[in-house]
Each structure stands twice: as C-alpha cells, then as structure tokens.
PDB file of N, CA and C in Angstrom:
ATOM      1  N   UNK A   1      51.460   3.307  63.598  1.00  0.00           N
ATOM      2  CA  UNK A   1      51.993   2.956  62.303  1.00  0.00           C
ATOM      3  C   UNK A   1      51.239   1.731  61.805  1.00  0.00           C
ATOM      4  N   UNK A   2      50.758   1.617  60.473  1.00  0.00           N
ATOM      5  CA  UNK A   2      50.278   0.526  59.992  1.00  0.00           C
ATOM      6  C   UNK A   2      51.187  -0.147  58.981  1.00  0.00           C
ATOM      7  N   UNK A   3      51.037  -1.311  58.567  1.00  0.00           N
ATOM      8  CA  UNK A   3      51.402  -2.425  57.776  1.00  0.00           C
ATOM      9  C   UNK A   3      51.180  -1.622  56.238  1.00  0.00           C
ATOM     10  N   UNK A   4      52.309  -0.818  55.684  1.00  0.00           N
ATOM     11  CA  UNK A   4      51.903  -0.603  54.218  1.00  0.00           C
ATOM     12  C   UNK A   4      52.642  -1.479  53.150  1.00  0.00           C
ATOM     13  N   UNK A   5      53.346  -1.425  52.246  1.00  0.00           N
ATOM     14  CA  UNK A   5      53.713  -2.041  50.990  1.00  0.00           C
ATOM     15  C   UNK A   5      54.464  -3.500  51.137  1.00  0.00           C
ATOM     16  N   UNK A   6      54.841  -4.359  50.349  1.00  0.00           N
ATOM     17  CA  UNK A   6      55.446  -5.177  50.259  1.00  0.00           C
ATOM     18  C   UNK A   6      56.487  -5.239  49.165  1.00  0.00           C
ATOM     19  N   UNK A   7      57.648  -5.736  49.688  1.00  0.00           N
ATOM     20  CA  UNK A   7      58.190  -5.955  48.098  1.00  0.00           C
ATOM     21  C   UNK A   7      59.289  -7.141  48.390  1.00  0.00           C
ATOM     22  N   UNK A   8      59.314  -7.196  47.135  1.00  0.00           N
ATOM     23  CA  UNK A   8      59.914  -9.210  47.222  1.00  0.00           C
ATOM     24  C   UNK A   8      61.213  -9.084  46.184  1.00  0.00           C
ATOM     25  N   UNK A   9      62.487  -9.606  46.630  1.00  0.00           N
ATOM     26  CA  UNK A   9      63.599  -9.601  45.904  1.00  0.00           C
ATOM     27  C   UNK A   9      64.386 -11.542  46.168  1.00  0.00           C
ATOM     28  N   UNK A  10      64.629 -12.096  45.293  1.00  0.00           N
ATOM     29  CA  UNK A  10      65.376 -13.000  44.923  1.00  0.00           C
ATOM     30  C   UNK A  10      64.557 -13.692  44.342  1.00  0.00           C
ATOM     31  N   UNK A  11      64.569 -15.049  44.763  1.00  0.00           N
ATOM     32  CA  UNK A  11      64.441 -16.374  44.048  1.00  0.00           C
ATOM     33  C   UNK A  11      63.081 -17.145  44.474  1.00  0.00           C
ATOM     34  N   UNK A  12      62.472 -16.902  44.002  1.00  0.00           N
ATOM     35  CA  UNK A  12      61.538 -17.828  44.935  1.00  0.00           C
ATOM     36  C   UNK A  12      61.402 -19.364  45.226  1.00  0.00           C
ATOM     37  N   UNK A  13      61.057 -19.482  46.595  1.00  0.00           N
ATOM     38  CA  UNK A  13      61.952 -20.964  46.855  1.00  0.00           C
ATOM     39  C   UNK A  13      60.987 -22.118  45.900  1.00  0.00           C
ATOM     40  N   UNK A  14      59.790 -21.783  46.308  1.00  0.00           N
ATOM     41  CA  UNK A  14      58.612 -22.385  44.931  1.00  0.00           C
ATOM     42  C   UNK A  14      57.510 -21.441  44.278  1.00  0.00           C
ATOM     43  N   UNK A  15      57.491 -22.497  43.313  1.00  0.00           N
ATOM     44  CA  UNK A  15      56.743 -21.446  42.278  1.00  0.00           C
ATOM     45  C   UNK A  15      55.543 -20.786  42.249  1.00  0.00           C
ATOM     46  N   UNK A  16      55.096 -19.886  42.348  1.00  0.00           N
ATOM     47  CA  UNK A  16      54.081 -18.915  42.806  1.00  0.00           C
ATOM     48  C   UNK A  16      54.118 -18.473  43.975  1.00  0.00           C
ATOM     49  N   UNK A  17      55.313 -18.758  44.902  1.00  0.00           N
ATOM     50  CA  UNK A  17      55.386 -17.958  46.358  1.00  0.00           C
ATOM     51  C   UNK A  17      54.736 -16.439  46.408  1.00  0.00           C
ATOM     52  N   UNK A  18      55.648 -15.947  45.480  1.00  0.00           N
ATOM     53  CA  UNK A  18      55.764 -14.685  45.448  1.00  0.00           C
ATOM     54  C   UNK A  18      54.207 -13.759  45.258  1.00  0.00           C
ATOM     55  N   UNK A  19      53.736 -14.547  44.000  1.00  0.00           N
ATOM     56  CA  UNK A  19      52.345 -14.074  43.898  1.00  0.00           C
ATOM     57  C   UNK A  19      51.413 -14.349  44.825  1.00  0.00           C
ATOM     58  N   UNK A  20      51.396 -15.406  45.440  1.00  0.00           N
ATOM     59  CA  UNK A  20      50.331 -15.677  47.178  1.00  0.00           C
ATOM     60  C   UNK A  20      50.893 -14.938  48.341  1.00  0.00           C
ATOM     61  N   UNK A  21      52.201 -14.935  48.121  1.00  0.00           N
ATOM     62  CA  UNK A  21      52.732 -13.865  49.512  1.00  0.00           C
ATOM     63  C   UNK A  21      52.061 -12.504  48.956  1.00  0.00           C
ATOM     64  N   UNK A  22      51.873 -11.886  47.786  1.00  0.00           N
ATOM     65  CA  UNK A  22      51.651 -10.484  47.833  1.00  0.00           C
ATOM     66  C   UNK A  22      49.673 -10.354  47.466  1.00  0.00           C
ATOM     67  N   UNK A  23      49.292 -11.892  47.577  1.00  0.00           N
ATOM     68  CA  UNK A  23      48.130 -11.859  47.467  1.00  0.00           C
ATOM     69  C   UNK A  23      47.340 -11.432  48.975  1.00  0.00           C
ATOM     70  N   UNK A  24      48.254 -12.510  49.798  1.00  0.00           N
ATOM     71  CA  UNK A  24      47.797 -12.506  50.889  1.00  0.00           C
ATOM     72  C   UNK A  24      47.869 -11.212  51.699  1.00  0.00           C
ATOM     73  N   UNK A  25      49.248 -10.765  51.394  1.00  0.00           N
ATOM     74  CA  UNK A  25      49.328  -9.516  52.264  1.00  0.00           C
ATOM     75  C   UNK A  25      48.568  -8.405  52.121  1.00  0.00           C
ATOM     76  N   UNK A  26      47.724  -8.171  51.120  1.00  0.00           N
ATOM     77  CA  UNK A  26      46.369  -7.253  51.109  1.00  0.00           C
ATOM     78  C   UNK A  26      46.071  -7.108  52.146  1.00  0.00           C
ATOM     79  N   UNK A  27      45.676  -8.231  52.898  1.00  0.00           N
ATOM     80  CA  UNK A  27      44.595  -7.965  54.310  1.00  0.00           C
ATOM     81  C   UNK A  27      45.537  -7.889  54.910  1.00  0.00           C
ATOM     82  N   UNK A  28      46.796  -7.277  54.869  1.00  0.00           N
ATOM     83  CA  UNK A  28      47.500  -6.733  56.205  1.00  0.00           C
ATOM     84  C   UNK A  28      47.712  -5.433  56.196  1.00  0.00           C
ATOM     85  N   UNK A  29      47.878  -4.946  54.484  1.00  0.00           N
ATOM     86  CA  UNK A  29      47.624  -3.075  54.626  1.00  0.00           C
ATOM     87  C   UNK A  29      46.769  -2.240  54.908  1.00  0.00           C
ATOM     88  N   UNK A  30      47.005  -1.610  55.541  1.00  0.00           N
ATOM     89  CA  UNK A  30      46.119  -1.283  56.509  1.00  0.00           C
ATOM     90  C   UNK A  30      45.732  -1.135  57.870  1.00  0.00           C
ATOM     91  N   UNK A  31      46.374  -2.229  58.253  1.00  0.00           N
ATOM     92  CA  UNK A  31      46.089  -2.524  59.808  1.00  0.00           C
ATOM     93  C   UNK A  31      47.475  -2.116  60.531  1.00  0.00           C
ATOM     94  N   UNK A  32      46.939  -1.821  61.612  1.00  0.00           N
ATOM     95  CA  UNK A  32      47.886  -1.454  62.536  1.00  0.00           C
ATOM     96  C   UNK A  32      49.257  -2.281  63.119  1.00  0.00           C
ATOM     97  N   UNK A  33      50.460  -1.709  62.605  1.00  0.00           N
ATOM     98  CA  UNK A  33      51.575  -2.897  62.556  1.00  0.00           C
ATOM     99  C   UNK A  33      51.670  -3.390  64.043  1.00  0.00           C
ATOM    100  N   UNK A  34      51.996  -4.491  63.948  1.00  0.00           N
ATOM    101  CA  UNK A  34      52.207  -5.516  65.086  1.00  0.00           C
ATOM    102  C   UNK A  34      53.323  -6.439  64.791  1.00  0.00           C
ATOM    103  N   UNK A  35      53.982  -6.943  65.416  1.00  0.00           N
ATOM    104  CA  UNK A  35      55.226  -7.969  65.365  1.00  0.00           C
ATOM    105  C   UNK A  35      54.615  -8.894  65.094  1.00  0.00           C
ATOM    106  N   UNK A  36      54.078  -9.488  66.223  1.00  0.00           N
ATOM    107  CA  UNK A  36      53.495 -10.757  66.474  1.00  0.00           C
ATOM    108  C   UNK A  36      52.481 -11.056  65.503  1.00  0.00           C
ATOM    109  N   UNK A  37      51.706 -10.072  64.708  1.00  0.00           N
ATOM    110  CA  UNK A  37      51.000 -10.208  63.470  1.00  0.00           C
ATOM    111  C   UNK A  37      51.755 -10.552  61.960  1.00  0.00           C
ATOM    112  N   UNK A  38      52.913  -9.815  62.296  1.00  0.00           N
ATOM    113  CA  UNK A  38      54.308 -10.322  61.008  1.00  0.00           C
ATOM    114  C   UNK A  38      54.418 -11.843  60.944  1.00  0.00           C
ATOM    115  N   UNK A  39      54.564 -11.690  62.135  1.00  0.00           N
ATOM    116  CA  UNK A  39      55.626 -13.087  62.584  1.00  0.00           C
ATOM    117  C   UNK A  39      54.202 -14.414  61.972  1.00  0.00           C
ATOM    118  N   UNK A  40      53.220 -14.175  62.661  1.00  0.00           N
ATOM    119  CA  UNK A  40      52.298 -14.971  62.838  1.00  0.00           C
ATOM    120  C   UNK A  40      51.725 -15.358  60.906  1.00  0.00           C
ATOM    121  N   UNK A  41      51.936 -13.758  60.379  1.00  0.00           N
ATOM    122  CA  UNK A  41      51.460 -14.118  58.576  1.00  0.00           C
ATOM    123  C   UNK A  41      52.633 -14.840  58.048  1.00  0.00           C
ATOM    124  N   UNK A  42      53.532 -14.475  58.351  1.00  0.00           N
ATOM    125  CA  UNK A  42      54.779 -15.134  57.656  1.00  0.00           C
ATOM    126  C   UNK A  42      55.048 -16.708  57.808  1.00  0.00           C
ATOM    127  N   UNK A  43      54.799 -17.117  59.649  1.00  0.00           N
ATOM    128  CA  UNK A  43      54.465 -18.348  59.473  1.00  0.00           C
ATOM    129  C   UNK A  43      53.618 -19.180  58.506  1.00  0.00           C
ATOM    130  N   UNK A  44      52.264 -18.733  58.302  1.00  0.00           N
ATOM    131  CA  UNK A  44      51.096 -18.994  58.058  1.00  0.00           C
ATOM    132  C   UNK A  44      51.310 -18.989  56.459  1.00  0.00           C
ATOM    133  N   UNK A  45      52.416 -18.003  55.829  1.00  0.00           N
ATOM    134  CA  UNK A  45      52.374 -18.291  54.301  1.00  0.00           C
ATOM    135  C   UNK A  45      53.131 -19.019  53.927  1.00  0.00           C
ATOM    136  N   UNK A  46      54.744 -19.370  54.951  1.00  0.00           N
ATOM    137  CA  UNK A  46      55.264 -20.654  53.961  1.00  0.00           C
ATOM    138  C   UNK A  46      55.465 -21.913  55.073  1.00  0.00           C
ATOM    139  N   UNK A  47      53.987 -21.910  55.420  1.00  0.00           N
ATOM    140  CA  UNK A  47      53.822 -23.360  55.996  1.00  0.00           C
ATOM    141  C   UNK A  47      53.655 -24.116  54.526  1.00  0.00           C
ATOM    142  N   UNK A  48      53.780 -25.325  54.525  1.00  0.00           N
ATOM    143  CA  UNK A  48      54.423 -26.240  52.882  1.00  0.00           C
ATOM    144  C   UNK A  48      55.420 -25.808  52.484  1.00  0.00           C
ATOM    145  N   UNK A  49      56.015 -25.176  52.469  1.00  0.00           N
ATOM    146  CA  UNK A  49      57.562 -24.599  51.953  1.00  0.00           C
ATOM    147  C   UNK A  49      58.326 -26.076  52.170  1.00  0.00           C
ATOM    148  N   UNK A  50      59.563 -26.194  51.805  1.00  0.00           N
ATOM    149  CA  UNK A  50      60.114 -27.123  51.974  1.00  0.00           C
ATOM    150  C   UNK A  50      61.476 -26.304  53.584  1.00  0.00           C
ATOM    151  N   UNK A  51      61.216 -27.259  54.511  1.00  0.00           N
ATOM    152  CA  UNK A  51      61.597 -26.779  55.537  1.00  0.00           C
ATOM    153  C   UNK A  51      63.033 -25.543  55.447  1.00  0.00           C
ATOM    154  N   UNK A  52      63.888 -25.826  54.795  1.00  0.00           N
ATOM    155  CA  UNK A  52      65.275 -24.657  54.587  1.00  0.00           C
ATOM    156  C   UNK A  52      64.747 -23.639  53.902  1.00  0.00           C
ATOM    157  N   UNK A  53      63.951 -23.744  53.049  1.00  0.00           N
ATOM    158  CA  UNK A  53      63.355 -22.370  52.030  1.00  0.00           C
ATOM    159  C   UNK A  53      62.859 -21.217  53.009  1.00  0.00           C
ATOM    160  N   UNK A  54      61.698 -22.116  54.048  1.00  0.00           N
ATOM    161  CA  UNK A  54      60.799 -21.196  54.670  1.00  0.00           C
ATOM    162  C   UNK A  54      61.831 -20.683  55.795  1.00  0.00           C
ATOM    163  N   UNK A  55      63.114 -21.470  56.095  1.00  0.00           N
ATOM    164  CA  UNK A  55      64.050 -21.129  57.428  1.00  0.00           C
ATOM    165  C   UNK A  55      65.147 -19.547  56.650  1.00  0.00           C
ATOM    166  N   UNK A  56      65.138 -19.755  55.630  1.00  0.00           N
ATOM    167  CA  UNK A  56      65.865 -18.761  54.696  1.00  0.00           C
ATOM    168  C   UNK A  56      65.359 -17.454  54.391  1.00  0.00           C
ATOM    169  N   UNK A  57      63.911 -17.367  54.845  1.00  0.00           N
ATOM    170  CA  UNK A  57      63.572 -16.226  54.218  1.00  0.00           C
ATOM    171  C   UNK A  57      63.791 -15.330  55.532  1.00  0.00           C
ATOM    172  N   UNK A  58      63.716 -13.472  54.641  1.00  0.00           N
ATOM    173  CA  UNK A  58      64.144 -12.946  55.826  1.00  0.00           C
ATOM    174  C   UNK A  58      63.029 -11.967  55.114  1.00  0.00           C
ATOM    175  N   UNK A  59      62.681 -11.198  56.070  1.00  0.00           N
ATOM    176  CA  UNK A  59      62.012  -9.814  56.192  1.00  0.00           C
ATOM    177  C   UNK A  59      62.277  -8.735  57.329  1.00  0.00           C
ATOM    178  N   UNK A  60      61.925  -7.596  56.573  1.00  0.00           N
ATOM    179  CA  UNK A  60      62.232  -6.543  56.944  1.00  0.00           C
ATOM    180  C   UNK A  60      61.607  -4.916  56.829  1.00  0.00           C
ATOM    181  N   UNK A  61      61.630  -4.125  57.742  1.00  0.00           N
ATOM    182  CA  UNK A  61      60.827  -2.913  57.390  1.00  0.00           C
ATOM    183  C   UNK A  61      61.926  -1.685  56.565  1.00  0.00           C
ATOM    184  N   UNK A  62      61.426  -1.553  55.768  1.00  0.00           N
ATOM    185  CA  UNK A  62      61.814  -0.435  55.014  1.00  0.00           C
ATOM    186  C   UNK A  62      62.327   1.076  55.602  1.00  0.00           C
ATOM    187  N   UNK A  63      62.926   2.060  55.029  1.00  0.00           N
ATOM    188  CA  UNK A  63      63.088   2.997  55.691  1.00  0.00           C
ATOM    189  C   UNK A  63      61.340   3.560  54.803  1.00  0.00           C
ATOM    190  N   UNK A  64      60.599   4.699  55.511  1.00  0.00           N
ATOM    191  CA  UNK A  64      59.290   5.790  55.097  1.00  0.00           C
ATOM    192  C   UNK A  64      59.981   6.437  54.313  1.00  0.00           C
ATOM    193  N   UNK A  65      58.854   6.373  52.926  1.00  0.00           N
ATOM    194  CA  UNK A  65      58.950   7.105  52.237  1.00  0.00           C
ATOM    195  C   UNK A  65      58.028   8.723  52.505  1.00  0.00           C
ATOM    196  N   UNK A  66      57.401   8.278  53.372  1.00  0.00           N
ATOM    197  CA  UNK A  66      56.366   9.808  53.932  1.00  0.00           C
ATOM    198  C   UNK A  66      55.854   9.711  55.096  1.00  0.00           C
ATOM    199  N   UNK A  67      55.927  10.537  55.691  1.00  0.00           N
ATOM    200  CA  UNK A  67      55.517  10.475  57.291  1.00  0.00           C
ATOM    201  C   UNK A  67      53.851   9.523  58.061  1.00  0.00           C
ATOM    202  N   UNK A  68      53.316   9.921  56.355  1.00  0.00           N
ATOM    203  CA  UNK A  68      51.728   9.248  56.581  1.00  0.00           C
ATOM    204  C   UNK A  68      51.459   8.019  55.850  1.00  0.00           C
ATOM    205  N   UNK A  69      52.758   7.277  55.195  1.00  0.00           N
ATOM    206  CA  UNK A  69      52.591   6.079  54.567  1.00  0.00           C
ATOM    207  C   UNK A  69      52.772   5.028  56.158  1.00  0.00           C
ATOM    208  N   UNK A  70      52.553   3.990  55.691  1.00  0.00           N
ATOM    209  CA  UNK A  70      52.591   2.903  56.319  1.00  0.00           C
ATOM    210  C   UNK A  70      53.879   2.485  56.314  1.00  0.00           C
ATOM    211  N   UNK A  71      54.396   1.378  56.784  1.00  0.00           N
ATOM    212  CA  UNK A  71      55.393   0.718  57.204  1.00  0.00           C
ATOM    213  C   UNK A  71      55.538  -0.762  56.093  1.00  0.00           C
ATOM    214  N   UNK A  72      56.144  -0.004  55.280  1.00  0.00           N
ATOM    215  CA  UNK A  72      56.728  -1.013  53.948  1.00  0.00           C
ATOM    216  C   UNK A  72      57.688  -2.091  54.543  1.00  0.00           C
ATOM    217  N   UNK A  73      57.554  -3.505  53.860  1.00  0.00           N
ATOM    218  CA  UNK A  73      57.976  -4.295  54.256  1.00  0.00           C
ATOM    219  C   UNK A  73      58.921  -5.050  52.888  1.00  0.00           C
ATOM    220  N   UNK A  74      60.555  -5.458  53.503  1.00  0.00           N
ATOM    221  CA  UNK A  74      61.138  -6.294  51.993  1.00  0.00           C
ATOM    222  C   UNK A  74      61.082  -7.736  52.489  1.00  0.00           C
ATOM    223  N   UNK A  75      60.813  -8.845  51.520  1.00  0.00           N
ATOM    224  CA  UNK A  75      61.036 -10.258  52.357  1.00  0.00           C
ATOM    225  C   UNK A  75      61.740 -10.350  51.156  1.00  0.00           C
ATOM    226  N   UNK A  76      62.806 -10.967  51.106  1.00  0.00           N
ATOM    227  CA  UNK A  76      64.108 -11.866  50.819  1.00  0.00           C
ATOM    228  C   UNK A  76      64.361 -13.194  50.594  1.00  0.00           C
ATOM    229  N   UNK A  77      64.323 -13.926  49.499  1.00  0.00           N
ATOM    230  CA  UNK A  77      64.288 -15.252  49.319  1.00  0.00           C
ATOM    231  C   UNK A  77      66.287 -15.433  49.621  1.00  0.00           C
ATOM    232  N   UNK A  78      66.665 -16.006  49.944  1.00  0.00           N
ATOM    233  CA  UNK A  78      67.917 -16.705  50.156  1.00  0.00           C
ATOM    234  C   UNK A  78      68.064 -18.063  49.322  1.00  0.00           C
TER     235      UNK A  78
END
C-alpha cells in the first residue's frame, strides 16, 4: 500500500499550515506507506508550531476508495 491523498479539516493552528502541509506531502504520494515515515513527516511539518497546536493535531487513514488507490490520509486541526 502506498501513501495516497491528503485532506485537511478544521482550523488551522497558523496561517498557511494547511497549504505547506499539502505542499509537502507531494513527495509522500507515492511511496510506499510506512508509520514511521507518517510519524517522522508530521513531526518535521509542525516543528515551529506553537507547542499545543502541533500536540492537537491528529491524523488518520481513510477508509479506500478503490482497491488500487493509495492510502488517503485526514489530519485534523483541534
């Protein structure tokens, strides 16, 4: 299974999160899903966050929309 879509629902904790989180995640569709690769981008995008923002966010894999899509992902501003 690989790393396919992203999608982003609430508030964003600062301004332009949203657009650098879905900038960045380009170079993850595609690739072959990994935890420790989640875990490791997610750190890596809201390092500067203000410490509770980046502790608030949550993500998650989607249910497939097709057997040959990738593994859609929701992250969650709180």
């Amino acid at each position: 299974m690989s790393f396919g879509g992203l999608q982003l629902e609430g508030i964003e904790p600062v301004a332009g999160a949203g657009k650098a989180l879905l900038t960045s995640w380009r170079q993850l569709q595609g690739e072959l899903y990994n935890p420790q690769v989640l875990q490791k981008w997610l750190a890596a995008n809201t390092k500067g966050w203000p410490d509770d923002a980046a502790a608030r966010v949550q993500i998650g894999a989607l249910p497939s929309r097709t057997a040959d899509a990738g593994l859609d992902f929701l992250l969650h501003f709180q």
